[in-house]
Protein backbone atom coordinates (compact mmCIF):
# COMPACT_ATOMS: atom_id res chain seq x y z
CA UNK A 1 -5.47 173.15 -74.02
CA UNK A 2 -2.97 170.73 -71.93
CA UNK A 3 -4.02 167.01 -71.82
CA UNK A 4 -3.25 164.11 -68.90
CA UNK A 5 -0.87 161.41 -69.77
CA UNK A 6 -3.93 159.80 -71.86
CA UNK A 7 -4.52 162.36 -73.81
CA UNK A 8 -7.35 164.22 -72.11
CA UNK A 9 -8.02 167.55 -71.58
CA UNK A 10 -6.90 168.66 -67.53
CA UNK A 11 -10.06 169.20 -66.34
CA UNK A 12 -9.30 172.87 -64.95
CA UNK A 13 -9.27 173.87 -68.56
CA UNK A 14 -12.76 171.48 -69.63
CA UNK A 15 -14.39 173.13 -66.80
CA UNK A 16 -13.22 176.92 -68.06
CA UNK A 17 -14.49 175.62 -71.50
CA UNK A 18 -17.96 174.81 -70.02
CA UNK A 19 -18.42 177.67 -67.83
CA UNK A 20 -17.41 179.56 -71.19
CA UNK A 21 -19.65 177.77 -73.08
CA UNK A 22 -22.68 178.30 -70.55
CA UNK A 23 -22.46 182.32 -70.36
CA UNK A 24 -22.36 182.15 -73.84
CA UNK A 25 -25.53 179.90 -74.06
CA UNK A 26 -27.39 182.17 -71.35
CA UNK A 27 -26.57 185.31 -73.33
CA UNK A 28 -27.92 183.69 -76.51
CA UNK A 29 -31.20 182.65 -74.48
CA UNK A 30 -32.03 185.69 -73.05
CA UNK A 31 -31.48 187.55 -76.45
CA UNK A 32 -33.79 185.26 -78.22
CA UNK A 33 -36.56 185.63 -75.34
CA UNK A 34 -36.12 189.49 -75.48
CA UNK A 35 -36.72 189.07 -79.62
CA UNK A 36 -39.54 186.65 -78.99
CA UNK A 37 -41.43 188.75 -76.91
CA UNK A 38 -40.73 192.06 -78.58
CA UNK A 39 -41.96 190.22 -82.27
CA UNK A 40 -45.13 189.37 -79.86
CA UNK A 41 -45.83 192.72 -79.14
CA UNK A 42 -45.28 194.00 -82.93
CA UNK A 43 -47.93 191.17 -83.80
CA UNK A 44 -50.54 192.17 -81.52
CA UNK A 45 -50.03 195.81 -82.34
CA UNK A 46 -50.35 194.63 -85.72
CA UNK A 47 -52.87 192.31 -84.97
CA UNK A 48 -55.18 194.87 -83.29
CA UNK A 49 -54.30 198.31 -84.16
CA UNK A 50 -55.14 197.47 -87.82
CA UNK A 51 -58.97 197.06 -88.54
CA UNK A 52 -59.87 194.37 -90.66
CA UNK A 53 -61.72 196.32 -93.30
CA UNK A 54 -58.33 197.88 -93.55
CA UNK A 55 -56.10 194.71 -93.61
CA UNK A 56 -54.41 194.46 -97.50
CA UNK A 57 -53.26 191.11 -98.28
CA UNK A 58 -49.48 191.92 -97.44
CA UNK A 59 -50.70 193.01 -94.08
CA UNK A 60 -52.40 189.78 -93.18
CA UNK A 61 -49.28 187.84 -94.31
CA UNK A 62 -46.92 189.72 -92.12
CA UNK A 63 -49.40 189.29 -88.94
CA UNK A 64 -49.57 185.81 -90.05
CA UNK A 65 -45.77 185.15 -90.43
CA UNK A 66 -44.95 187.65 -86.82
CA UNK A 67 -47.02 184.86 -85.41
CA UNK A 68 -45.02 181.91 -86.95
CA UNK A 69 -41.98 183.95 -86.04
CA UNK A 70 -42.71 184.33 -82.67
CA UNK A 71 -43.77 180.66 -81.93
CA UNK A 72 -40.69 178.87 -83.57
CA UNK A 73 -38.78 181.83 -81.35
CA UNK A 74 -40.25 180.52 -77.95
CA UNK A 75 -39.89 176.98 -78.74
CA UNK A 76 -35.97 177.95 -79.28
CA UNK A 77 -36.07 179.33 -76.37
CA UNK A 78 -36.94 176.33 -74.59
CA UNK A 79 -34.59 174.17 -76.32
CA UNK A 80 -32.07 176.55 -75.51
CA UNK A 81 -33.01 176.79 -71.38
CA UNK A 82 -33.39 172.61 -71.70
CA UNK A 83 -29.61 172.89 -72.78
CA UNK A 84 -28.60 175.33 -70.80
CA UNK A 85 -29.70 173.69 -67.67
CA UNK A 86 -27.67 170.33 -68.85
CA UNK A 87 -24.45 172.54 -69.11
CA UNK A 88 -25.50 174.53 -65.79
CA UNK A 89 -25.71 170.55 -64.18
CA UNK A 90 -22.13 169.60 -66.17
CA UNK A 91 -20.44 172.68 -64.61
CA UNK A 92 -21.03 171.65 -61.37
CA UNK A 93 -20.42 168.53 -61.63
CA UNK A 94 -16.80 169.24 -63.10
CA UNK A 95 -16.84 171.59 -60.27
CA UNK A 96 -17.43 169.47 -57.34
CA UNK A 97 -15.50 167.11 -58.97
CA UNK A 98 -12.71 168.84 -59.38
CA UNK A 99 -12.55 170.48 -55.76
CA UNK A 100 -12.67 166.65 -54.52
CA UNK A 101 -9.68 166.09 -56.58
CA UNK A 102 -7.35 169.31 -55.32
């Protein structure tokens, strides 16, 4: 990466870095949601496929844990979209700024 006279990155190659670093973040999030929601459908098929008379302990634990799984899953994908919208905002920003400056 080539740096100004002070030492900092130009900001040609901080905004490729960004944009880079937001297509990778958007990927990420939408694999995660697409994990979340299929581990939601395995629980409920779980969850009501299986009759309880039928349920073994091991059972119950793995409808209990999809659930866990699937919860901790959607509140990554939050804090994943919360972060992704701060680098969507920073792009932009470098973006606007830098067509001012050329």
């Amino acid at each position: 990466m080539s740096t100004t006279p002070t030492g900092q990155p130009k900001s040609e190659e901080l905004s490729d870095a960004l944009t880079d670093a937001l297509d990778a973040h958007k990927q990420a999030t939408e694999e995660i949601k697409e994990v979340a929601e299929e581990l939601g459908v395995v629980h409920a098929v779980l969850d009501n496929r299986i009759p309880d008379d039928v349920h073994h302990e091991d059972v119950g634990v793995a409808i209990a844990r999809a659930d866990e799984l699937e919860k901790r899953l959607n509140e990554s994908v939050k804090v994943l979209e919360e972060a992704t919208d701060a680098l969507e905002q920073e792009v932009k920003a470098q973006q606007t700024t830098d067509g001012e400056t050329h």
